[in-house]
C-alpha atoms as a PDB file:
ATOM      1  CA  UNK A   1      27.633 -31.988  13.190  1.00  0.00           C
ATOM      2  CA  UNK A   2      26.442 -31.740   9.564  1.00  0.00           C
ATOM      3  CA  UNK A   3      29.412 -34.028   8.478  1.00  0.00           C
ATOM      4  CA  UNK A   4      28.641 -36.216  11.170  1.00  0.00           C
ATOM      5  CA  UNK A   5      24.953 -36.747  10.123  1.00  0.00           C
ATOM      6  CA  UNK A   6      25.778 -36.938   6.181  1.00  0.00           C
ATOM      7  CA  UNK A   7      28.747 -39.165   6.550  1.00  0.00           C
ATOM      8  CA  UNK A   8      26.081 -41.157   8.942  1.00  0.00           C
ATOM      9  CA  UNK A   9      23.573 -42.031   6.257  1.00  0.00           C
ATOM     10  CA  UNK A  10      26.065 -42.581   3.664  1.00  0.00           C
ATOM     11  CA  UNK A  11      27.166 -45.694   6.109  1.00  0.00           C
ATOM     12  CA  UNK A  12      23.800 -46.351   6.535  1.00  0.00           C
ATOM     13  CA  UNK A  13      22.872 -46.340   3.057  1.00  0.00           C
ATOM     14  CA  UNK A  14      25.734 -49.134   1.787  1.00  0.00           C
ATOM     15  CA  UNK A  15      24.839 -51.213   4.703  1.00  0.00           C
ATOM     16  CA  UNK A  16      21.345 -51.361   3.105  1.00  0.00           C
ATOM     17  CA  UNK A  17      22.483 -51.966  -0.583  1.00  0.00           C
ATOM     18  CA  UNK A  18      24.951 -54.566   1.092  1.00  0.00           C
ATOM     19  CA  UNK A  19      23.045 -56.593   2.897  1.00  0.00           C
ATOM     20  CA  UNK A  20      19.641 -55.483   2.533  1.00  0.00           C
ATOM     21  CA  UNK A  21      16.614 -53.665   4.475  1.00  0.00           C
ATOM     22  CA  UNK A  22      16.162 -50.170   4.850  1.00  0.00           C
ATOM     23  CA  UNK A  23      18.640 -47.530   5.614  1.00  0.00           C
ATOM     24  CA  UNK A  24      16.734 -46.462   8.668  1.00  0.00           C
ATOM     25  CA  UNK A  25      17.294 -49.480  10.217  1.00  0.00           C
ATOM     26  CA  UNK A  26      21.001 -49.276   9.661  1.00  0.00           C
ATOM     27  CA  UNK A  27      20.932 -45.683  10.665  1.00  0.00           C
ATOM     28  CA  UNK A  28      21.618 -46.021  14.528  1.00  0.00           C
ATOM     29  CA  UNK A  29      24.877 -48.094  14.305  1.00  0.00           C
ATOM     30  CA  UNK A  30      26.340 -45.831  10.885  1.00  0.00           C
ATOM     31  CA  UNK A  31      25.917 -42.946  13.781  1.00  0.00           C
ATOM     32  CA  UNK A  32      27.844 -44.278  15.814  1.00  0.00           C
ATOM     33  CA  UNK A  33      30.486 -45.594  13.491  1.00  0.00           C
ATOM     34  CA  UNK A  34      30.287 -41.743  11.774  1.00  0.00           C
ATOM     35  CA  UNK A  35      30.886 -40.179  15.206  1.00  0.00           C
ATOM     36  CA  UNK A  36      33.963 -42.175  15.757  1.00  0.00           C
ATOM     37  CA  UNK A  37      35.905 -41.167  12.427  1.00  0.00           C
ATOM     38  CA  UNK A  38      35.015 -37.649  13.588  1.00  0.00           C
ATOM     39  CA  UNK A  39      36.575 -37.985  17.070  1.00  0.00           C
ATOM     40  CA  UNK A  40      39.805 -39.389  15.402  1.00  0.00           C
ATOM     41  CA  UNK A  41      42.809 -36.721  15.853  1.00  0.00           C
ATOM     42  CA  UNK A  42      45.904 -36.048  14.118  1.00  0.00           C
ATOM     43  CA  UNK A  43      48.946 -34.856  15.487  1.00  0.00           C
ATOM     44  CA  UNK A  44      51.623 -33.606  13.440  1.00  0.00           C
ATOM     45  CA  UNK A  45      55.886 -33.560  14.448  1.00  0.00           C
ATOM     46  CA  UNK A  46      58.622 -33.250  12.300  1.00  0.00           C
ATOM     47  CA  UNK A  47      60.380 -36.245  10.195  1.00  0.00           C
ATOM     48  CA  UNK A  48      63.165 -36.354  12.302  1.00  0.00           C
ATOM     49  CA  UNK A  49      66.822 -37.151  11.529  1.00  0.00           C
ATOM     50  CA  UNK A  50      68.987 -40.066  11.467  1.00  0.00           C
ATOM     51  CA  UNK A  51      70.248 -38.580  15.475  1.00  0.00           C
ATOM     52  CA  UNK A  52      66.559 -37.382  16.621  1.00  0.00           C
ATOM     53  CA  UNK A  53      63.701 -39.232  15.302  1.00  0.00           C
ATOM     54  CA  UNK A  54      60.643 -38.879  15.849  1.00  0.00           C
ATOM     55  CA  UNK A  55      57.666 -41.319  17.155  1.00  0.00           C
ATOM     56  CA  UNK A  56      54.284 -41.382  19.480  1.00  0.00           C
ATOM     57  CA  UNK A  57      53.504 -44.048  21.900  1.00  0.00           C
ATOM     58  CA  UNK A  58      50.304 -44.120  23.521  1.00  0.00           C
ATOM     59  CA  UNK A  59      50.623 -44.976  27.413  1.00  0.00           C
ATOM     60  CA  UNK A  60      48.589 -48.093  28.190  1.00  0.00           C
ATOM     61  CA  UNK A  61      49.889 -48.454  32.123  1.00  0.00           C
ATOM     62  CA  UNK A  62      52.872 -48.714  34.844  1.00  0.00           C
ATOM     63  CA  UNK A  63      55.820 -50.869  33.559  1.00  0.00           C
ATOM     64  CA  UNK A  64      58.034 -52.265  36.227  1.00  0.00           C
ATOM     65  CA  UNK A  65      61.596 -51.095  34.768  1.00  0.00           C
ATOM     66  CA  UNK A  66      60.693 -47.895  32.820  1.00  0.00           C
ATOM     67  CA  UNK A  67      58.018 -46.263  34.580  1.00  0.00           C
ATOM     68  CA  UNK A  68      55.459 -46.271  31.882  1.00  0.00           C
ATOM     69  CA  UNK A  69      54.375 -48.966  29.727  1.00  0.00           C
ATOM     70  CA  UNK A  70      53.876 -47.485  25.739  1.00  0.00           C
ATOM     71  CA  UNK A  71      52.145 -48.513  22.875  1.00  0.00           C
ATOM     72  CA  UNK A  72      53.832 -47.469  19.889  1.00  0.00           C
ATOM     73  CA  UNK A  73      51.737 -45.679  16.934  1.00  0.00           C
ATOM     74  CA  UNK A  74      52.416 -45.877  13.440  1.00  0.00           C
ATOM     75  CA  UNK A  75      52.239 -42.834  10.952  1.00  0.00           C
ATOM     76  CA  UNK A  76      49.443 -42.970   8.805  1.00  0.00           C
ATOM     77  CA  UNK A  77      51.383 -40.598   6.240  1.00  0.00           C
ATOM     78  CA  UNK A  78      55.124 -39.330   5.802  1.00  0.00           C
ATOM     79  CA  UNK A  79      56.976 -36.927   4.129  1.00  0.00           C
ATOM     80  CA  UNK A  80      60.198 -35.408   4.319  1.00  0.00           C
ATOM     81  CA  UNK A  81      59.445 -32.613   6.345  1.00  0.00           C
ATOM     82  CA  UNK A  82      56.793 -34.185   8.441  1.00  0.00           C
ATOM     83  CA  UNK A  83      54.646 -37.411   9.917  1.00  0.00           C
ATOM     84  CA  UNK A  84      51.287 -37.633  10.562  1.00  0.00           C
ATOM     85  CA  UNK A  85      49.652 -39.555  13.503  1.00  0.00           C
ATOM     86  CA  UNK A  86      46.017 -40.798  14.168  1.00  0.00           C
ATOM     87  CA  UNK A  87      45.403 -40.357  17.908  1.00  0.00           C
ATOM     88  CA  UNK A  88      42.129 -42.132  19.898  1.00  0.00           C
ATOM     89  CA  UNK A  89      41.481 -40.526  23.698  1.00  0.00           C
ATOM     90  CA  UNK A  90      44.004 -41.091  26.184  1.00  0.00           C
ATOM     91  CA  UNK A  91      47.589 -40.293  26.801  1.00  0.00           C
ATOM     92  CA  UNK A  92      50.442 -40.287  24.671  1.00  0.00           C
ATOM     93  CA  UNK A  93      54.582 -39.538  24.862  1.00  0.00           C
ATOM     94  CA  UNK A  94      55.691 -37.580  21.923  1.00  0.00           C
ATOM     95  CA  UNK A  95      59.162 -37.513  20.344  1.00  0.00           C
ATOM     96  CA  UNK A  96      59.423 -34.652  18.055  1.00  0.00           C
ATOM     97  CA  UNK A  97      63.081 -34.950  16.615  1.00  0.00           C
ATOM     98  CA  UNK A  98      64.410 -35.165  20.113  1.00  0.00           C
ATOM     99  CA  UNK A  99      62.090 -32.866  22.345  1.00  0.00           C
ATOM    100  CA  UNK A 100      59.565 -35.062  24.414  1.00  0.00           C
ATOM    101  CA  UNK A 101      56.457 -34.177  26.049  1.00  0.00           C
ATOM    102  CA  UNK A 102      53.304 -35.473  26.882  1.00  0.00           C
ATOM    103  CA  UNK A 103      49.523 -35.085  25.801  1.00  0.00           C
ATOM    104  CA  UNK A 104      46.099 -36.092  26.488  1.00  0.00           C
ATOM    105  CA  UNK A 105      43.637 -36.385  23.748  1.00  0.00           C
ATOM    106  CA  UNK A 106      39.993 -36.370  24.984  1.00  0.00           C
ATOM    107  CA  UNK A 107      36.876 -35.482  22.775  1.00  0.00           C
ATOM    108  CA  UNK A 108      38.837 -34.724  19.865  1.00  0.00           C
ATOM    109  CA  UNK A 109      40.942 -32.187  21.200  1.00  0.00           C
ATOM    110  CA  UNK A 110      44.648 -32.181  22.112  1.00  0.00           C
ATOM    111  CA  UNK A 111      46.758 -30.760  24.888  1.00  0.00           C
ATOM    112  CA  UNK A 112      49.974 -30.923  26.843  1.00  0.00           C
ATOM    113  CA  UNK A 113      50.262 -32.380  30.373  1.00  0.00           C
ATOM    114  CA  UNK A 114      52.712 -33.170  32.861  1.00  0.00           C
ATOM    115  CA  UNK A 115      54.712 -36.316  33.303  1.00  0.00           C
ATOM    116  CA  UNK A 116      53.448 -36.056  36.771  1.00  0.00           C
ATOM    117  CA  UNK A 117      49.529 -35.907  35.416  1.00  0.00           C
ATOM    118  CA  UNK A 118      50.539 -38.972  33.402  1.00  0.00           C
ATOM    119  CA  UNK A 119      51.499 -40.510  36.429  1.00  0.00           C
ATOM    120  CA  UNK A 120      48.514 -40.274  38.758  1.00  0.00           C
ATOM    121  CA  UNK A 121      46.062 -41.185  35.755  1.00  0.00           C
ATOM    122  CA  UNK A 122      48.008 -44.635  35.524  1.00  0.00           C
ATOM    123  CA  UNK A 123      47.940 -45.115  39.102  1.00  0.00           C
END
């Protein structure tokens, strides 16, 4: 929450010097904005191989062929042992070097559903 507040009037602050006015006035929308780089999540896999790679696609509705209609996110960072994802709320299929699964991000937090819960929250 700290973090949250500090990052807030540092936003609100360079609005000011940008464009003028005082930082209070700034202050309600820098919350907001400040609140929403908190709530970002990362999720972690492996790299992958050339066989298995890996690769997150968030689930934006019913497709008429392959069930599920995907999104696909790009890694914000890579290395060879891992890759780095920024995840906003909703549902996502994970790849991790060939095992798939499923997870919900809500409020910041991560955890594994279902394909089943996937399904009835498209519906």
């Amino acid at each position: 929450m700290k973090k949250v507040m500090i990052r807030a009037w540092e936003i609100a602050k360079a609005g000011a010097a940008k464009f003028g006015g005082k930082v209070k006035e700034y202050f309600a929308a820098a919350l907001k904005m400040a609140w929403a780089e908190a709530r970002k999540v990362v999720l972690t896999t492996s790299a992958g191989s050339r066989k298995h790679k890996s690769w997150v696609a968030k689930i934006v509705g019913k497709h008429p062929k392959f069930k599920l209609d995907r999104s696909f996110v790009e890694s914000f960072d890579y290395n060879m042992s891992e890759r780095y994802f920024e995840l906003t709320d909703g549902f996502y299929d994970v790849c991790d070097a060939g095992a798939r699964y499923f997870v919900r991000v809500t409020g910041g937090q991560i955890e594994r559903v279902e394909e089943y819960e996937v399904m009835e929250a498209v519906a």
